[in-house]
Protein backbone atom coordinates (compact mmCIF):
# COMPACT_ATOMS: atom_id res chain seq x y z
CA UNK A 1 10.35 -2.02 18.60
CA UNK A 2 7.96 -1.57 15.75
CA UNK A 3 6.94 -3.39 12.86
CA UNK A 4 6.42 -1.85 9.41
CA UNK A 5 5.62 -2.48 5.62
CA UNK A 6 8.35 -2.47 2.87
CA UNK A 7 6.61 -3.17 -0.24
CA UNK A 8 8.24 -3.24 -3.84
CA UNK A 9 6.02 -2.21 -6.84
CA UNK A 10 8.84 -2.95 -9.37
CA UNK A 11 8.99 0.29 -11.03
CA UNK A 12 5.50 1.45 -10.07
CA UNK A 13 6.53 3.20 -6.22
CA UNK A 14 5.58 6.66 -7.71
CA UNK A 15 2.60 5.86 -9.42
CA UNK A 16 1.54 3.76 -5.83
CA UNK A 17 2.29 6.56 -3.43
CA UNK A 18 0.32 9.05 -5.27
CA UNK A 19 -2.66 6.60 -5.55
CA UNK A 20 -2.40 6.31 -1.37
CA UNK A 21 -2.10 9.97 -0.91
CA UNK A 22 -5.42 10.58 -3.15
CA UNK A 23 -7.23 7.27 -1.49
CA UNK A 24 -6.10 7.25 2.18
CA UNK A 25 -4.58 10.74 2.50
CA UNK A 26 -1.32 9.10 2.98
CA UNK A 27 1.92 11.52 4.08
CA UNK A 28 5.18 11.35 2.18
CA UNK A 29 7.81 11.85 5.16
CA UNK A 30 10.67 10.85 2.72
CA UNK A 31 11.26 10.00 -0.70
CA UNK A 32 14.69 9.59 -2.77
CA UNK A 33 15.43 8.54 -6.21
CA UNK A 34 18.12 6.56 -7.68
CA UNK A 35 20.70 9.53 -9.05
CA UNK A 36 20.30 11.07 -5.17
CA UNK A 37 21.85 8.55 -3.55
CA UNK A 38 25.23 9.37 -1.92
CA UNK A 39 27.10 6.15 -3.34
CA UNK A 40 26.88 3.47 -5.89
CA UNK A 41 23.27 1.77 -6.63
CA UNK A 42 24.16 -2.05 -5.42
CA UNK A 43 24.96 -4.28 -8.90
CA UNK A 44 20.80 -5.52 -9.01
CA UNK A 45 19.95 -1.92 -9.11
CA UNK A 46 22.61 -0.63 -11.57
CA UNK A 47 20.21 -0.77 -14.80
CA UNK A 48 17.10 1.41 -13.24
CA UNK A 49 16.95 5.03 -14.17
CA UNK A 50 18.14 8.12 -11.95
CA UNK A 51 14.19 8.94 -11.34
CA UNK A 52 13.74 5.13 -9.83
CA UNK A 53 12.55 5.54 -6.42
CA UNK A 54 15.67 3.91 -4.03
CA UNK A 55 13.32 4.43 -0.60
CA UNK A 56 10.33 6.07 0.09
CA UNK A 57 8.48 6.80 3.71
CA UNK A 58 5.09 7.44 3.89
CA UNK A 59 2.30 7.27 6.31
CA UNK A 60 -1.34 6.12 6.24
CA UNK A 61 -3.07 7.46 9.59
CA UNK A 62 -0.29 5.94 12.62
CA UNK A 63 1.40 3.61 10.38
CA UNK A 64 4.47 3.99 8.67
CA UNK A 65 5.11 2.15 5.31
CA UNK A 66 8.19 2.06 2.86
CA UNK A 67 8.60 1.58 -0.79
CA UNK A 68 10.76 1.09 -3.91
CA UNK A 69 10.45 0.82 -7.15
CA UNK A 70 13.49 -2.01 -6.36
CA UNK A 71 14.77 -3.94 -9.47
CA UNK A 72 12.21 -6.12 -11.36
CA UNK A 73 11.87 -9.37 -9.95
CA UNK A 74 8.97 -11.31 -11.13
CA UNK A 75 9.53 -13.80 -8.67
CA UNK A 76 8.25 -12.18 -5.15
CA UNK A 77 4.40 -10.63 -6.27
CA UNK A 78 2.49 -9.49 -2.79
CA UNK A 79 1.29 -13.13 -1.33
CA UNK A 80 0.78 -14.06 1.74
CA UNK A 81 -0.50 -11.33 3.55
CA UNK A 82 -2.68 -8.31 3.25
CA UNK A 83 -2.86 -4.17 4.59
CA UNK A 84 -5.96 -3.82 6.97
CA UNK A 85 -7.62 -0.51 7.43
CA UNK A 86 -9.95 -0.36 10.43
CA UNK A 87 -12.96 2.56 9.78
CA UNK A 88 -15.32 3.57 12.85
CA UNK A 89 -18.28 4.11 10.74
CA UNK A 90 -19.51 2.08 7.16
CA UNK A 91 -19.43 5.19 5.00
CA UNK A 92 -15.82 5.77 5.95
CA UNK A 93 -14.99 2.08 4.96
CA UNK A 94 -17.43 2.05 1.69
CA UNK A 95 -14.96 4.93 0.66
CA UNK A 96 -11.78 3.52 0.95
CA UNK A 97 -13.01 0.37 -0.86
CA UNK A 98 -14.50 2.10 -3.46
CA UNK A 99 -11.27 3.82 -4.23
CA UNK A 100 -8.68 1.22 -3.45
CA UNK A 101 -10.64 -1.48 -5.42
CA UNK A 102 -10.82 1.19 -8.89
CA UNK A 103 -8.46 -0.43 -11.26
CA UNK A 104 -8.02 -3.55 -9.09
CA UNK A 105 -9.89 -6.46 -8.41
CA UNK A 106 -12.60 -7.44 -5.44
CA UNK A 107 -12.33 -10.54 -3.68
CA UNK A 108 -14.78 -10.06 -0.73
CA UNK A 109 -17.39 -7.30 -1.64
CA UNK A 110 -17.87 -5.32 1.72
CA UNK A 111 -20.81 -7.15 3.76
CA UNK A 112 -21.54 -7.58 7.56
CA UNK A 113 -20.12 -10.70 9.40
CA UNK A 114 -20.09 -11.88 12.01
CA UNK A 115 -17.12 -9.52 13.85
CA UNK A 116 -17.76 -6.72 11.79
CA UNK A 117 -21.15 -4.53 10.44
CA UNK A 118 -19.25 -4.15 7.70
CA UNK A 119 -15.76 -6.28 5.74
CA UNK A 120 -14.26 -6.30 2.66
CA UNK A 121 -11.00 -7.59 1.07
CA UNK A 122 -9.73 -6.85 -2.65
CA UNK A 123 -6.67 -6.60 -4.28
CA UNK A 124 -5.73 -2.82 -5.60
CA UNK A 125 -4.16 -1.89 -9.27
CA UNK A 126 -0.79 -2.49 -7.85
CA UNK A 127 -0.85 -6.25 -6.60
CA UNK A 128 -1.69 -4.81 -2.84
CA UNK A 129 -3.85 -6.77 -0.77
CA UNK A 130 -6.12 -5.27 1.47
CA UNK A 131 -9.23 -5.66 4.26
CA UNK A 132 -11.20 -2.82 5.18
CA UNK A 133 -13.85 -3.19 7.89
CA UNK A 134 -15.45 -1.26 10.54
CA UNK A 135 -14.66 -1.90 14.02
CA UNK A 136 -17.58 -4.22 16.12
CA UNK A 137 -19.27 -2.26 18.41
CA UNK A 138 -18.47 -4.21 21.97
CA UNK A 139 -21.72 -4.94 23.93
């Protein structure tokens, strides 16, 4: 059994993915939009346009994550939880920040702690919430 990430960027999926495959070299494995899909869109997603993205795969590093641009909402933003990227060294993790926090917002510049040389968490352009840190060197 696995786990993974759906995340819905109300009309935005596009825009997202191609900000993860320039920031975290994330890998499309699948992607297909509204006017490819085999049968009817269900009645929520009847008003979005053909080039809508229906389901999207994509992977940053082992982890697989899926997206839509699903119908707007309003109600569900991304609460509650947040994406954590684990670096082995502080220049890897300064780099990632840097570019995931350009157009979004910083909630915990990146610092040492005390289980990490180096943490951070921000929110990117898209509502995302993430933690980037380097892994604590065991004793």
């Amino acid at each position: 059994m696995s786990v993974n990430v759906y995340l819905f960027f109300d009309g935005r999926a596009e825009q997202a993915i191609e900000f993860y495959k320039k920031t975290l070299g994330a890998q499309v494995d699948f992607m297909m939009r509204m006017s490819e899909s085999p049968e009817p869109p269900p009645p929520e997603c009847a008003n979005m346009p053909g080039d809508a993205i229906m389901h999207a795969n994509f992977r940053i590093g082992d982890s697989v994550l899926m997206a839509s641009d699903a119908p707007p909402s309003g109600d569900k933003p991304f609460k509650g939880f947040s994406l954590s990227l684990s670096y082995a060294t502080e220049a890897e993790a300064h780099k990632t920040f840097d570019a995931l926090a350009q157009g979004g917002k910083v909630e915990m510049p990146l610092g040492k702690t005390f289980w990490s040389p180096c943490f951070g968490m921000l929110t990117d352009q898209f509502g995302v919430g993430w933690m980037v840190g380097v892994e604590h060197e065991q004793q």
